[in-house]
N, C-alpha and C. Protein backbone atom coordinates (compact mmCIF):
# COMPACT_ATOMS: atom_id res chain seq x y z
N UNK A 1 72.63 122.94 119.42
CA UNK A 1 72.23 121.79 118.65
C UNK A 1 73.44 121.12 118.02
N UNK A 2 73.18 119.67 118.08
CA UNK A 2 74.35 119.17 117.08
C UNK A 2 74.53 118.99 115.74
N UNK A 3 75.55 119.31 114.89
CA UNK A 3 75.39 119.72 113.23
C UNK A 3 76.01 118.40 112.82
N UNK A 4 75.46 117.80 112.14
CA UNK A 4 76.38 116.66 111.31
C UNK A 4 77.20 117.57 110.15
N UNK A 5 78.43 117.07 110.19
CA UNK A 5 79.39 116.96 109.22
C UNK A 5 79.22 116.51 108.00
N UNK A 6 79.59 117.08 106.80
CA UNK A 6 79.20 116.60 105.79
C UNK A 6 80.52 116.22 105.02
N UNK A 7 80.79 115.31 104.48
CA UNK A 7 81.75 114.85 103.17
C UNK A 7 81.57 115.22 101.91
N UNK A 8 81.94 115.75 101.17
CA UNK A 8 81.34 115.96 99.67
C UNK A 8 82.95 115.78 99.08
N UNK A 9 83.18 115.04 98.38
CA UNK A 9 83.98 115.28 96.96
C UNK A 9 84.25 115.44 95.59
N UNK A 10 84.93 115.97 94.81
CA UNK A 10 84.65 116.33 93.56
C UNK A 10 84.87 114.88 92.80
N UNK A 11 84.29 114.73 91.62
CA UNK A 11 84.14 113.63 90.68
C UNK A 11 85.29 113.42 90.39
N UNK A 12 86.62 114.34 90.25
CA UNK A 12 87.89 114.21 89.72
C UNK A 12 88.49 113.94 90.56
N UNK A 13 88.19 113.78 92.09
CA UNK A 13 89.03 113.50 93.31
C UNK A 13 88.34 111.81 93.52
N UNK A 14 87.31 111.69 93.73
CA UNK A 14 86.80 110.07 93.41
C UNK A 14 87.56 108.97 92.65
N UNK A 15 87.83 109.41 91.23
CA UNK A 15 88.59 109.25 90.00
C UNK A 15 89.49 108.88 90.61
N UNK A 16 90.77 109.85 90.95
CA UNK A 16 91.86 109.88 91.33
C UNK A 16 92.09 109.13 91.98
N UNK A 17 90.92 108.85 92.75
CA UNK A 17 91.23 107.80 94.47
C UNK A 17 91.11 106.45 93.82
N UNK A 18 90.27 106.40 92.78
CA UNK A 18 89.94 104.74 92.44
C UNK A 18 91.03 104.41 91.62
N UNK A 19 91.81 105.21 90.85
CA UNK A 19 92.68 105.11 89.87
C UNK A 19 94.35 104.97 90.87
N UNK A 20 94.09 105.21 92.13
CA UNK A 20 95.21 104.82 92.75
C UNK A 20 95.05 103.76 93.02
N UNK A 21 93.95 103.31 93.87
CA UNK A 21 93.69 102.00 94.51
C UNK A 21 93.69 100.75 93.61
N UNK A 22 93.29 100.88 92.30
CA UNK A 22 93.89 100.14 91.00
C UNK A 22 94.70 99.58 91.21
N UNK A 23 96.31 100.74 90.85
CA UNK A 23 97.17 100.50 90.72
C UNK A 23 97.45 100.12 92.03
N UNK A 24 97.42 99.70 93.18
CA UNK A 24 97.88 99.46 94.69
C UNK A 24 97.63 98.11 94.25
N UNK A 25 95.96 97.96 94.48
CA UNK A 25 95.51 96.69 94.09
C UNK A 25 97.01 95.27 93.19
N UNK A 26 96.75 95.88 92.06
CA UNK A 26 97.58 95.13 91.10
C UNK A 26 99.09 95.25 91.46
N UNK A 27 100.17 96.11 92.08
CA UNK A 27 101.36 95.75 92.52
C UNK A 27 101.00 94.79 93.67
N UNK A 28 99.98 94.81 94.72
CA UNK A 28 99.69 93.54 95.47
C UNK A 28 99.86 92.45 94.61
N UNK A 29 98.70 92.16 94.14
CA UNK A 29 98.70 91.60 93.06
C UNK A 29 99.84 90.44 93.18
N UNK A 30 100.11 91.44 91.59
CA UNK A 30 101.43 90.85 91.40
C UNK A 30 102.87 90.12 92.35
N UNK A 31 102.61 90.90 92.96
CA UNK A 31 103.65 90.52 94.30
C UNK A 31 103.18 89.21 95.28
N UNK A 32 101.93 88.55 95.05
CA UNK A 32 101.35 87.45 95.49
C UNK A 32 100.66 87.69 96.74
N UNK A 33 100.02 88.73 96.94
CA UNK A 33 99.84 89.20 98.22
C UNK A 33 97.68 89.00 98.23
N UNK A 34 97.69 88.87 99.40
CA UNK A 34 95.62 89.28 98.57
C UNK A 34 95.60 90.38 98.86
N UNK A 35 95.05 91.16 98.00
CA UNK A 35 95.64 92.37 97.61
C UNK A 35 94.05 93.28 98.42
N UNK A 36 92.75 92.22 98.46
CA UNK A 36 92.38 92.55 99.65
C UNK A 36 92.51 92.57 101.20
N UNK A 37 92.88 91.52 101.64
CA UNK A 37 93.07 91.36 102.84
C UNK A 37 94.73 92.88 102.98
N UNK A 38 95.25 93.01 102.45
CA UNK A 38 96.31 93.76 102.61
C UNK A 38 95.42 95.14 103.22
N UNK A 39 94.73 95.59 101.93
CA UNK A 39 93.79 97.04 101.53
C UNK A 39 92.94 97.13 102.98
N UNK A 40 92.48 96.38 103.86
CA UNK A 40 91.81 95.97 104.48
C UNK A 40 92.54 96.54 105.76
N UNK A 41 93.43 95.60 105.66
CA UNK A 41 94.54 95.64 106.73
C UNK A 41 95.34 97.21 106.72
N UNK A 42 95.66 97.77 106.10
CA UNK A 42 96.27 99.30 105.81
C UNK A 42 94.88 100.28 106.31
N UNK A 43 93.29 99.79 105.83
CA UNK A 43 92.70 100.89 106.31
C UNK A 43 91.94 100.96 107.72
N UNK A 44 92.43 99.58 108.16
CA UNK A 44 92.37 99.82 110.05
C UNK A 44 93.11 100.01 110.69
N UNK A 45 94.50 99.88 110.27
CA UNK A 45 95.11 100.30 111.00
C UNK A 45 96.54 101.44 110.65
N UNK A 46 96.18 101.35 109.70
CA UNK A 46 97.00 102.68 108.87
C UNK A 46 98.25 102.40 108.59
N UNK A 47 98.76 101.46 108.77
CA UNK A 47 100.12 100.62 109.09
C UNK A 47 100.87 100.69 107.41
N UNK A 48 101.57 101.18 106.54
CA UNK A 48 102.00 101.22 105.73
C UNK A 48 102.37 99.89 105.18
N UNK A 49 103.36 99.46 106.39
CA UNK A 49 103.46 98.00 106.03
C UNK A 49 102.79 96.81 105.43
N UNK A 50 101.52 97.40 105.29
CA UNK A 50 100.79 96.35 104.61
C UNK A 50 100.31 96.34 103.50
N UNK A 51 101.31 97.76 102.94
CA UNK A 51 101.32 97.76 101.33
C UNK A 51 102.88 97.52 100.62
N UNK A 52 102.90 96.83 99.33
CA UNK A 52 103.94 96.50 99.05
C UNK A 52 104.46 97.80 98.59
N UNK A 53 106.09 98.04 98.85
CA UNK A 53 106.72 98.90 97.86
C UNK A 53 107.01 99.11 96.44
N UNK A 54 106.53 97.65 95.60
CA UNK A 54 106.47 97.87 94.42
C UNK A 54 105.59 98.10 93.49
N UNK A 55 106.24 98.91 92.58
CA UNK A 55 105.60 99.63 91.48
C UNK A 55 105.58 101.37 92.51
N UNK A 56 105.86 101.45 93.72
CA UNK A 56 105.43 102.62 94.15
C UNK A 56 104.10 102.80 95.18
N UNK A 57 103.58 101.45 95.18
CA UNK A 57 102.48 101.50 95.65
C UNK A 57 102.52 101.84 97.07
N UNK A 58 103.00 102.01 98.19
CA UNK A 58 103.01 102.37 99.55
C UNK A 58 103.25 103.51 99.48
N UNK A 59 103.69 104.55 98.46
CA UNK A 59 104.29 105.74 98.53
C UNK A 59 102.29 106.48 97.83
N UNK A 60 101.69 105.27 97.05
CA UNK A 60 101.05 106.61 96.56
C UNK A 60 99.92 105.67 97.00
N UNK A 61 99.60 104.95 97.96
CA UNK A 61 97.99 104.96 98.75
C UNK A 61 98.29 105.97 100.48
N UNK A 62 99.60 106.52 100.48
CA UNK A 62 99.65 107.17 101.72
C UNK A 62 99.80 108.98 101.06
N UNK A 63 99.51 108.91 99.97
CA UNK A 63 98.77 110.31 99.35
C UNK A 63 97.18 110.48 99.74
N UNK A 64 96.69 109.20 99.43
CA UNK A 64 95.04 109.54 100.18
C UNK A 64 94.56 109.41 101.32
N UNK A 65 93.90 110.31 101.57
CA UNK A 65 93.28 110.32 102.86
C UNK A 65 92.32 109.51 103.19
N UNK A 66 92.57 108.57 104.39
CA UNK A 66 91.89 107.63 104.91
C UNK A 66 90.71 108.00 104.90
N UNK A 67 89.81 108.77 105.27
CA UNK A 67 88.68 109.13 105.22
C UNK A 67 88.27 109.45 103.86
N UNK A 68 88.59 109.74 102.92
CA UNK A 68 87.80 110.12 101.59
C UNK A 68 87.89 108.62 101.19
N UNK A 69 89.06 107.48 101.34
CA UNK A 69 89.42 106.25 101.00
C UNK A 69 87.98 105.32 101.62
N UNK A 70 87.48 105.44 102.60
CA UNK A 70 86.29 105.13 103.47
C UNK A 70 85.11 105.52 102.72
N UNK A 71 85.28 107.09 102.72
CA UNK A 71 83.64 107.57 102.34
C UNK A 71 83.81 107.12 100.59
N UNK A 72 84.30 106.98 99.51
CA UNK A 72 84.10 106.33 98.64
C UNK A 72 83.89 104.77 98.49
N UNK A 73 84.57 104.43 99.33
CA UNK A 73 84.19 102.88 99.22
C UNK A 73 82.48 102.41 100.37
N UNK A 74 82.14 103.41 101.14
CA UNK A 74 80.94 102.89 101.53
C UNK A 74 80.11 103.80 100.31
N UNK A 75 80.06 104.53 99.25
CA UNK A 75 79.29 105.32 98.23
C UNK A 75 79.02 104.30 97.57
N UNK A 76 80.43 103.91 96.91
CA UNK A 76 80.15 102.77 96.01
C UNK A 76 79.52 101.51 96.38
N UNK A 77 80.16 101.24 97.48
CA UNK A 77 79.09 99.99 97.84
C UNK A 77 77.56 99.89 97.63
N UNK A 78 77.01 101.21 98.44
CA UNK A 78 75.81 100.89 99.15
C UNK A 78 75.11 101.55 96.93
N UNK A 79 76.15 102.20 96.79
CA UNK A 79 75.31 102.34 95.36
C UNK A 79 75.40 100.96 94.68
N UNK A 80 76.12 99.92 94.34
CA UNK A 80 75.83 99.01 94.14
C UNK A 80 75.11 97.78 94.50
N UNK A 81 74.62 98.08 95.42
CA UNK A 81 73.99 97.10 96.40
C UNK A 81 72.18 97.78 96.34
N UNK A 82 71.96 98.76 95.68
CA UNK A 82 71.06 99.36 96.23
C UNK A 82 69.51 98.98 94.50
C-alpha cells in the first residue's frame, strides 16, 4: 500500500522560519527590489541570486529548508483563507 508522508513542525521552528523571511523580506525591501516577486523567484528555482546580500539576507533564507518554507506558507494561507 502507499503511505503518505507527513510534515509536522514544531511552533518554534514555524516562528523561526517567519522571523527569517521578515527580515529577507525587508533587506529586499529596502534595496528596491519586490521583495515578492524575488521570494517567489528563489522558491522555484532555488537560485540564491535572487536574494539580496544585504543585511545578510541570502546567507540566512539558504538556512531554511525549501520544503518547511512551502509547507508553512500553504498552512498559513489556506488558514487564512479558510
Amino acid at each position: 500500500m502507499d503511505k503518505t508522508v507527513m510534515f509536522s513542525f514544531p511552533e518554534d521552528k514555524e516562528r523561526e522560519v517567519r522571523d527569517t523571511v521578515r527580515t529577507v523580506y525587508e533587506a529586499l525591501r529596502e534595496k528596491g527590489y519586490n521583495p515578492i516577486n524575488q521570494l517567489v523567484g528563489y522558491l522555484v528555482t532555488e537560485d540564491p541570486t535572487y536574494i539580496t546580500t544585504y543585511n545578510n539576507a541570502r546567507s540566512l533564507i539558504r538556512r531554511i529548508d525549501r520544503d518547511e518554507f512551502l509547507q508553512i506558507l500553504v498552512k498559513n494561507y489556506l488558514a487564512d483563507n479558510q
